[in-house]
Protein backbone atom coordinates (compact mmCIF):
# COMPACT_ATOMS: atom_id res chain seq x y z
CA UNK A 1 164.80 174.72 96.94
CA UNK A 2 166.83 172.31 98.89
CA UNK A 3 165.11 168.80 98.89
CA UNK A 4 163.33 169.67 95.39
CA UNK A 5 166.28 168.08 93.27
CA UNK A 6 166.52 164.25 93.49
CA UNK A 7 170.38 165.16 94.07
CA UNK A 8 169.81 166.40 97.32
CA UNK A 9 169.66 162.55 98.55
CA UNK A 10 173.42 162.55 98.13
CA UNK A 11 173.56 165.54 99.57
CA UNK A 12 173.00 164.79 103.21
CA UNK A 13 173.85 161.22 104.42
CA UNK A 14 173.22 157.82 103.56
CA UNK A 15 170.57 157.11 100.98
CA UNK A 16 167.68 155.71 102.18
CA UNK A 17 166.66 151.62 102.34
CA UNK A 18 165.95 150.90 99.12
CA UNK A 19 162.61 149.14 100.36
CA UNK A 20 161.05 151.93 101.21
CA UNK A 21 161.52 154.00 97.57
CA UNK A 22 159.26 153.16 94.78
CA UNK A 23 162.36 152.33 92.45
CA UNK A 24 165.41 150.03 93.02
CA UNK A 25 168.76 150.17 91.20
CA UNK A 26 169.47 146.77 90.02
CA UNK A 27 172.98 146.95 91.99
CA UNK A 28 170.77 147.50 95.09
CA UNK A 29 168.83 144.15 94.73
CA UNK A 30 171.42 143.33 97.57
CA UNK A 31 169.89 145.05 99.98
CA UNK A 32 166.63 142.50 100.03
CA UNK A 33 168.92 139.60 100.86
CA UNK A 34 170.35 138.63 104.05
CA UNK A 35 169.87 141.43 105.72
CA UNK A 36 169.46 141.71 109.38
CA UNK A 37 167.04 144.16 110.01
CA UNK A 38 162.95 143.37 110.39
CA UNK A 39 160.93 143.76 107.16
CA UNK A 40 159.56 147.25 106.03
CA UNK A 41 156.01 148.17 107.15
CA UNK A 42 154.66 147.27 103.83
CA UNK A 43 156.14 144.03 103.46
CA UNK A 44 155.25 142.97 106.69
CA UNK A 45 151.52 144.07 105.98
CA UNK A 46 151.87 142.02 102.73
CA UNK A 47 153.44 139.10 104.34
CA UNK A 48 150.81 138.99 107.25
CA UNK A 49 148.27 139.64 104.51
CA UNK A 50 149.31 136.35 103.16
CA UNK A 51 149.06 134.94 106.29
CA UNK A 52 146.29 135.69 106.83
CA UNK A 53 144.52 134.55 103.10
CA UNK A 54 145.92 131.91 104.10
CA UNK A 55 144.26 131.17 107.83
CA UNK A 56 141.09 132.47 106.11
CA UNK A 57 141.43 130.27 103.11
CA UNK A 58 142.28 127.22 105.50
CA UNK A 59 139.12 128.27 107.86
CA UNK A 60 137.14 128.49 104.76
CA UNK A 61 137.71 125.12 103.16
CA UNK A 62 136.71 124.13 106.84
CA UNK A 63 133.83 125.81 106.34
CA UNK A 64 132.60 124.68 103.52
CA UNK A 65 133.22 121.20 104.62
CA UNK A 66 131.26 121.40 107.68
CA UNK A 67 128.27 123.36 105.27
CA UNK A 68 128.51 120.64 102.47
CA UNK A 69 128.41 118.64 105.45
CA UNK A 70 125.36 120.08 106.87
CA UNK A 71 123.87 120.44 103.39
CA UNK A 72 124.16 117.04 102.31
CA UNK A 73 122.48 116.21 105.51
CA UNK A 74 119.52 118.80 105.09
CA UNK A 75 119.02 118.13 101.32
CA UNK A 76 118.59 114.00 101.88
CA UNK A 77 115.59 114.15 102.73
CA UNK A 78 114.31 116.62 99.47
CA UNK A 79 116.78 114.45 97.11
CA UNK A 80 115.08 111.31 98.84
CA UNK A 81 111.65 112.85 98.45
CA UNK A 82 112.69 113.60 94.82
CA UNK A 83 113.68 110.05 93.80
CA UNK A 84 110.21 108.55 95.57
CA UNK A 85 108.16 111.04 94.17
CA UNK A 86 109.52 110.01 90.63
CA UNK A 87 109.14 106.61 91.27
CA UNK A 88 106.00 106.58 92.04
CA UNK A 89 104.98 109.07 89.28
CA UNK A 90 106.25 106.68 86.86
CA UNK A 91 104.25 103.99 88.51
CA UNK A 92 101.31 105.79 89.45
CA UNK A 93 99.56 105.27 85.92
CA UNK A 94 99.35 101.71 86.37
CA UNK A 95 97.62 101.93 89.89
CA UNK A 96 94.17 102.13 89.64
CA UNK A 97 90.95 102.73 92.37
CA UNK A 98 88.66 100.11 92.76
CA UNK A 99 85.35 101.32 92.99
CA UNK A 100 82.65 98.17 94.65
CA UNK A 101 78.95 98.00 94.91
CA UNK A 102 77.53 96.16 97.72
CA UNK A 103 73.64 97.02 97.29
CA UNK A 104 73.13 100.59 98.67
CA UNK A 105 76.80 100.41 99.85
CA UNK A 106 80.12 101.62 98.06
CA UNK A 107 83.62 100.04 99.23
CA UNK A 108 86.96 100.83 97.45
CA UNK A 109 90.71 99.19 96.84
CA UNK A 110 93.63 99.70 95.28
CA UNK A 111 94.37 97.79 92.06
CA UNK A 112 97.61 97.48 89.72
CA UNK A 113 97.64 96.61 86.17
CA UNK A 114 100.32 93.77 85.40
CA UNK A 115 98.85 92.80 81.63
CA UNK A 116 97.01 94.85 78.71
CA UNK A 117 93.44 94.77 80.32
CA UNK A 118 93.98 92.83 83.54
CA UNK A 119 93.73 94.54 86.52
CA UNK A 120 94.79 92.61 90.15
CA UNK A 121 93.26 93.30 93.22
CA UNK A 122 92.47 91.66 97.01
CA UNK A 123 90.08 88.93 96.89
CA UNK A 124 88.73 89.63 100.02
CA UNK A 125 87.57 92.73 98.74
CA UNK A 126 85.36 91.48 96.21
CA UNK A 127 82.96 89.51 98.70
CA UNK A 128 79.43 89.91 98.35
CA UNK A 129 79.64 92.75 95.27
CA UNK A 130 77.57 93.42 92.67
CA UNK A 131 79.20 95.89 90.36
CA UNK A 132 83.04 96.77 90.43
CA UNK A 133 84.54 99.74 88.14
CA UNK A 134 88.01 100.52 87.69
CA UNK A 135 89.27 104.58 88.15
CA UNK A 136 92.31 105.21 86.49
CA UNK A 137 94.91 107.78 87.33
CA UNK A 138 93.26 110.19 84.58
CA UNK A 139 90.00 110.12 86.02
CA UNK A 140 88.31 107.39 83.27
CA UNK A 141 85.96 105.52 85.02
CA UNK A 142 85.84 101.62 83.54
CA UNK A 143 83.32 99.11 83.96
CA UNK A 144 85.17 95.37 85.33
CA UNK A 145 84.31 91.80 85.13
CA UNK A 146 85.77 89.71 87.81
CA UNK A 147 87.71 87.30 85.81
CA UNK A 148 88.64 84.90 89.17
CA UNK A 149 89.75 85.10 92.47
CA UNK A 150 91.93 83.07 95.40
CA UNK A 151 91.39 83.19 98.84
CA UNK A 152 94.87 81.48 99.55
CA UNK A 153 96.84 84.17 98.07
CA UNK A 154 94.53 87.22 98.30
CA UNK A 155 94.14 87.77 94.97
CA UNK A 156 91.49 88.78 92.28
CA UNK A 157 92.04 89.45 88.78
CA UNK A 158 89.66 91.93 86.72
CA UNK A 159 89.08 92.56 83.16
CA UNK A 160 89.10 95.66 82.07
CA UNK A 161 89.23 97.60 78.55
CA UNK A 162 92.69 97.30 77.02
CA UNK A 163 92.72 100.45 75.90
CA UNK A 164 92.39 102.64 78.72
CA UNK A 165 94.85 100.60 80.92
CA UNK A 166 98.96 101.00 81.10
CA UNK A 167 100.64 98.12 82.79
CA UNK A 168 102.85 98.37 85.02
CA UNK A 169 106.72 97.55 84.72
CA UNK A 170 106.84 93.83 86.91
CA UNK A 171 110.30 93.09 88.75
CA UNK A 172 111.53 89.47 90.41
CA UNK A 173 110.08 89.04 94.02
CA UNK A 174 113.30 86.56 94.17
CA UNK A 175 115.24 89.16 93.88
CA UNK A 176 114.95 91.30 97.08
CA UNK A 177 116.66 91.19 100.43
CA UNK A 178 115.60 91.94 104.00
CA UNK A 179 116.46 95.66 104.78
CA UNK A 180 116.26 96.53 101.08
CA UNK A 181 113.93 100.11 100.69
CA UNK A 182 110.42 99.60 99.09
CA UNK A 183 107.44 101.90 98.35
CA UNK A 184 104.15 101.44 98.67
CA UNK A 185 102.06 103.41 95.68
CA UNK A 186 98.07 102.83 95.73
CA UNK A 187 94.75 104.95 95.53
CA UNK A 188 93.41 106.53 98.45
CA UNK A 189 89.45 107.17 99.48
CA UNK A 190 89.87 111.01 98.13
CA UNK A 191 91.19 109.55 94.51
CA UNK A 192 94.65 110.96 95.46
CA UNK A 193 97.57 109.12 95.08
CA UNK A 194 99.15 107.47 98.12
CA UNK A 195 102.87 106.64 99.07
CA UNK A 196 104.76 105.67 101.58
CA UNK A 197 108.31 104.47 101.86
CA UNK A 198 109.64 101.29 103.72
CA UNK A 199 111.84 98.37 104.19
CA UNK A 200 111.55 94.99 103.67
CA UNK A 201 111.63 93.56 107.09
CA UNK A 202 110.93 89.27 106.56
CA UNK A 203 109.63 86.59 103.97
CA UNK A 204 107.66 83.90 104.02
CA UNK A 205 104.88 85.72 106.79
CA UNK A 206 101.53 84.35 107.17
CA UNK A 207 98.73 86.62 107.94
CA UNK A 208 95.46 85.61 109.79
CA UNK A 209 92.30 87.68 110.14
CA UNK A 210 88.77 87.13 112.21
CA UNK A 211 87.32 84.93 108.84
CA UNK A 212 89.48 82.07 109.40
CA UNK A 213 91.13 82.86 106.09
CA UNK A 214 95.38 82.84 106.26
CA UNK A 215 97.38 84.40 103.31
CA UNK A 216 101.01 82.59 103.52
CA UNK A 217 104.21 83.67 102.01
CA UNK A 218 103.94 87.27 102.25
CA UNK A 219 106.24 89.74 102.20
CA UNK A 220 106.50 92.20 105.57
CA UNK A 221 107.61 95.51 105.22
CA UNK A 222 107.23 98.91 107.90
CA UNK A 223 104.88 100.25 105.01
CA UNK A 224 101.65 101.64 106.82
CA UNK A 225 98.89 100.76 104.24
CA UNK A 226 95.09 100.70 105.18
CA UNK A 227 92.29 98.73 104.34
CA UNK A 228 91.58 101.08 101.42
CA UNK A 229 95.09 100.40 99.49
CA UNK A 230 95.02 96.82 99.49
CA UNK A 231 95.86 95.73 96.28
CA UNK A 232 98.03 98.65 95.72
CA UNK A 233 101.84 98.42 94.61
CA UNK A 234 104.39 97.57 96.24
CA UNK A 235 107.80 99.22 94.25
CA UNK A 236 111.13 98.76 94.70
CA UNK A 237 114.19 101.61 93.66
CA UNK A 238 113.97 100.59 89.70
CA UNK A 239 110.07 101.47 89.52
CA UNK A 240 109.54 97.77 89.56
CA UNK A 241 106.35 96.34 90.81
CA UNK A 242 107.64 93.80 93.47
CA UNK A 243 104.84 93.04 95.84
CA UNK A 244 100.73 93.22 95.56
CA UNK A 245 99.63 95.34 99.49
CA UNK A 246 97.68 92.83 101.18
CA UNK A 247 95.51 94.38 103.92
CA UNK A 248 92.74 92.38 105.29
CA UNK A 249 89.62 93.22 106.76
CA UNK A 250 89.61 94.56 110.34
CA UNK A 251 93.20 95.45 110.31
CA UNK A 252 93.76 99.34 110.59
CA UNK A 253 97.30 98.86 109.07
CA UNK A 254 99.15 96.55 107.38
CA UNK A 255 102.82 96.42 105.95
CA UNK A 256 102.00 92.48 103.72
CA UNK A 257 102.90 92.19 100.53
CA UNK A 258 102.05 89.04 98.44
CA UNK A 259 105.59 88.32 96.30
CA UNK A 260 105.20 89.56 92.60
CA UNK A 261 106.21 86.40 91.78
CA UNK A 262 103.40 84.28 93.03
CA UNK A 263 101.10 87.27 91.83
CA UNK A 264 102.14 86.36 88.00
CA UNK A 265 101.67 82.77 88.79
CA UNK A 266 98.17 83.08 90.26
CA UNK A 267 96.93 85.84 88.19
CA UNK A 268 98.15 83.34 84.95
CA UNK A 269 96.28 80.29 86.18
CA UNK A 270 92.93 82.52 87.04
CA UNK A 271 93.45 83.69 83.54
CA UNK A 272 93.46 80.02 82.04
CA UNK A 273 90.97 78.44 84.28
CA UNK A 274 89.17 81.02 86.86
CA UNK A 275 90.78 79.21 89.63
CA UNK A 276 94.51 79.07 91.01
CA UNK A 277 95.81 75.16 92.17
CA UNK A 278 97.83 75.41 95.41
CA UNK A 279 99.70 72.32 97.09
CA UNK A 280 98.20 71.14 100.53
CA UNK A 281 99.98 68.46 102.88
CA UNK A 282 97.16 68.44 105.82
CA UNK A 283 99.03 68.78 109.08
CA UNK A 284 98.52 71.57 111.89
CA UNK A 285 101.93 72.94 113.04
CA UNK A 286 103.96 75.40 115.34
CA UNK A 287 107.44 76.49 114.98
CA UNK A 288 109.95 74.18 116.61
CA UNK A 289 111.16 76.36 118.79
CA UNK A 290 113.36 74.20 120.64
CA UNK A 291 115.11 72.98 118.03
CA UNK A 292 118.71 75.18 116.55
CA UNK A 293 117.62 75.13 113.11
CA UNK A 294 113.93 75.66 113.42
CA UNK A 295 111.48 73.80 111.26
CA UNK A 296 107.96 73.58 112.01
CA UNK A 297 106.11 70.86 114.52
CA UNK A 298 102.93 69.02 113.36
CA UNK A 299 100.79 68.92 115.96
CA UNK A 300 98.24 67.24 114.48
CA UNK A 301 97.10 65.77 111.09
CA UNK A 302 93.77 66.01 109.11
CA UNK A 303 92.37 62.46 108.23
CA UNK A 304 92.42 61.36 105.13
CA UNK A 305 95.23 64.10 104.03
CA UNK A 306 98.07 63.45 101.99
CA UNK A 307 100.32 63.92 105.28
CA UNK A 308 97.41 60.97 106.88
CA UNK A 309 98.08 58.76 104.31
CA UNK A 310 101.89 59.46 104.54
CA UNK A 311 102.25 58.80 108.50
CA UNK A 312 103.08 61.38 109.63
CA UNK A 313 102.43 61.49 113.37
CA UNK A 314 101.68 64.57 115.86
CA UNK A 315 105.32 65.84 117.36
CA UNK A 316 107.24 64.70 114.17
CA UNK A 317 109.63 68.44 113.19
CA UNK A 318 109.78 68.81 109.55
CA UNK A 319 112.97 70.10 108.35
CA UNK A 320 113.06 70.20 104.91
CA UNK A 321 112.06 68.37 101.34
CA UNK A 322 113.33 67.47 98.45
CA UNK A 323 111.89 67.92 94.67
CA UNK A 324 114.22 65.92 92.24
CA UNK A 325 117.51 67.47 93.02
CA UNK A 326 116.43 70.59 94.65
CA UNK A 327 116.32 70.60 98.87
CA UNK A 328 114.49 73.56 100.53
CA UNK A 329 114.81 73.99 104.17
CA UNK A 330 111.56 74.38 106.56
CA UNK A 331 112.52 76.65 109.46
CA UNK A 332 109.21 77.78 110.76
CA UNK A 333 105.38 76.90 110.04
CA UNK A 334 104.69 79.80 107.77
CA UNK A 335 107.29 79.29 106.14
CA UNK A 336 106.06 75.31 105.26
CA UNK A 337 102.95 76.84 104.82
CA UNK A 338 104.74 78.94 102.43
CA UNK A 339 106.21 76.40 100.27
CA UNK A 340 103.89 73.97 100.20
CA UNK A 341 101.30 76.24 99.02
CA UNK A 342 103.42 77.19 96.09
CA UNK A 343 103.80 73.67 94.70
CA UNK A 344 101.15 72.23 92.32
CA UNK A 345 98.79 69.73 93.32
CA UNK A 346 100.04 66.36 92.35
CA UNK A 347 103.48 67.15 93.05
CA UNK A 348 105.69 64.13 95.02
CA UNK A 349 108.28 65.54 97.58
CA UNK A 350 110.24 64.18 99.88
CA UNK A 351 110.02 65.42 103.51
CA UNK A 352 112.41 64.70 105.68
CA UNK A 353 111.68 64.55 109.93
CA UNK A 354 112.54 64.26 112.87
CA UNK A 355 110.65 61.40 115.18
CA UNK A 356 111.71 60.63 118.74
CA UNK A 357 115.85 61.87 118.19
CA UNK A 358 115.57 59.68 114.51
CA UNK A 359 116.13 61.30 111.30
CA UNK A 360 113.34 60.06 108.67
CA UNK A 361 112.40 60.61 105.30
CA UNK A 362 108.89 60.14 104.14
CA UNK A 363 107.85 59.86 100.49
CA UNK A 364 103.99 62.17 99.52
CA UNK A 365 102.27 63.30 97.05
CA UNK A 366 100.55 66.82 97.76
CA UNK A 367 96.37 67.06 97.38
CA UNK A 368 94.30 69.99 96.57
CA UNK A 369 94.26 73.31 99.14
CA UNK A 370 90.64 73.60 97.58
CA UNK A 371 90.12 70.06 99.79
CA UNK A 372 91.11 70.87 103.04
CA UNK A 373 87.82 72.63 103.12
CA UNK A 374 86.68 73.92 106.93
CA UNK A 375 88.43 71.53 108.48
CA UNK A 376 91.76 72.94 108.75
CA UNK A 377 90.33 76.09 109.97
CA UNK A 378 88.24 74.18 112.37
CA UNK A 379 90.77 72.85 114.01
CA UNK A 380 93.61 75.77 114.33
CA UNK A 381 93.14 78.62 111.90
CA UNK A 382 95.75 79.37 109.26
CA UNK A 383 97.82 76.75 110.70
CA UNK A 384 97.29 73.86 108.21
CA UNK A 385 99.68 73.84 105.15
């Protein structure tokens, strides 16, 4: 039948475009090149196919950016939560519950271990008890002897059974910056852990409650801990104890810290003697204000002080002092009160002041904080380095 032999396509008329056969003779290649006439149906389905991967592939890689995007945002938060859940699971063994017995009265704290059977906590905490006991994370319940305690830092250090107690990995207080990320990791009153996540906001803050009693040098951070946590951890990103919570009596929340550093200082000398040695200079004082590099004002001085005996007068602006070759700069009161408190009785510095527009410097040696007694507080609370 016509059309059923492939020579029929010579029979009638040109043969057709070799695009649109399934075969091509190699001497017809031609006909793909430089030609004039519009792509075949199929081609141009292919070629807008291509296209069209390719608009889709473009739109995708969009795509994906903006949900990577998205999902980096959304999964923060978990990965954050991740990371301070892990740091404070690695900590958590070395924060203990502090269990107190004031007659027919319970209180609790927080506590951390820093050395094989010594347990820190608050001082303020320990007032008027007659039996403390340590919980652990694991539930062990352990009887504690108060071993000392220091009302000008805060801080109490127990003895507890060796055995039963995992200290805690200590970092350098030195070390951190304003802004840096801390956790706080204590006990709470249901024996569950408790965490919460901050930043270091200043140093050298002095904290004053009802008592009279001022805790200088601390560390203030947006952590929200209660009365119940003080003496808790305060962690930095390593795991690293960095800070001991400090949360005084009648305050509902608290974000202190005493430094680590002055922690392992105190908690040494209570552990040699049962009492910690702090430098005291005897003068009441503001922040000078007026003044572009700060430094703190005396506005009065305690007779019979080692700032007395010095001369130092009401209005002199204390700037800085000197220890042998090292200068530290005062710019506020707590920040004096600070310093001062971390040098050792005995200790000679030399101050230097501002007196009327005259720069001075005036020799002293530093007394006893243990002798400034009730007068300080007497006079202005928590203002008397």
């Amino acid at each position: 039948m016509p059309g059923d032999d492939p020579e029929d396509e010579r029979a009638g008329g040109p043969p057709p475009d070799p695009s649109d056969r399934v075969w091509v003779h190699p001497s017809e290649m031609t006909a793909f090149v430089a030609r004039d006439r519009p792509a075949s149906g199929r081609r141009a389905r292919w070629a807008a196919l291509a296209v069209g991967v390719g608009v889709v592939a473009a739109v995708a890689v969009v795509a994906l950016a903006v949900n990577l995007g998205d999902s980096a945002r959304s999964v923060r938060p978990a990965a954050h939560s991740t990371v301070v859940q892990r740091i404070a699971s690695a900590v958590a063994p070395s924060v203990v519950a502090i269990r107190l017995t004031r007659g027919d009265q319970t209180g609790r704290a927080s506590g951390v271990c820093v050395q094989p059977g010594q347990v820190v906590t608050s001082a303020h905490a320990l007032e008027g008890v007659s039996a403390i006991s340590v919980v652990t994370a694991d539930g062990h319940v352990l009887p504690a002897t108060e071993v000392g305690r220091d009302p000008v830092s805060d801080l109490a250090l127990l003895a507890v059974d060796e055995a039963s107690t995992r200290p805690a990995k200590l970092g350098e207080s030195a070390e951190l910056s304003v802004g840096q990320q801390v956790i706080g990791v204590a006990s709470s009153a249901s024996g569950q852990r408790w965490v919460d996540v901050g930043e270091i906001a200043s140093f050298n803050r002095a904290f004053v409650w009802s008592q009279g009693v001022a805790v200088p040098g601390l560390l203030e951070t947006d952590v929200t801990a209660s009365e119940e946590h003080s003496g808790g951890a305060l962690v930095d990103s390593q795991g690293a104890v960095v800070g001991i919570l400090v949360v005084p009596p009648d305050a509902s929340t608290a974000g202190f810290s005493l430094p680590i550093d002055q922690a392992r200082e105190v908690s040494a000398q209570l552990l040699a003697g049962g009492r910690a040695r702090h430098g005291w200079l005897g003068v009441l004082a503001t922040d000078a204000t007026d003044r572009a590099g700060g430094g703190a004002q005396v506005q009065g001085v305690v007779t019979g002080s080692p700032a007395d005996r010095a001369g130092l007068a009401h209005g002199d602006v204390l700037v800085d002092f000197r220890i042998g070759n090292s200068t530290t700069a005062i710019a506020s009161m707590p920040q004096l009160m600070a310093e001062i408190g971390r040098r050792k009785p005995g200790e000679k510095l030399e101050l230097t002041l501002y007196r009327e527009g005259g720069k001075r410097h005036v020799a002293v040696r530093l007394g006893d904080q243990m002798d400034a007694g009730s007068t300080t507080s007497a006079a202005a609370p928590g203002n008397a380095p």
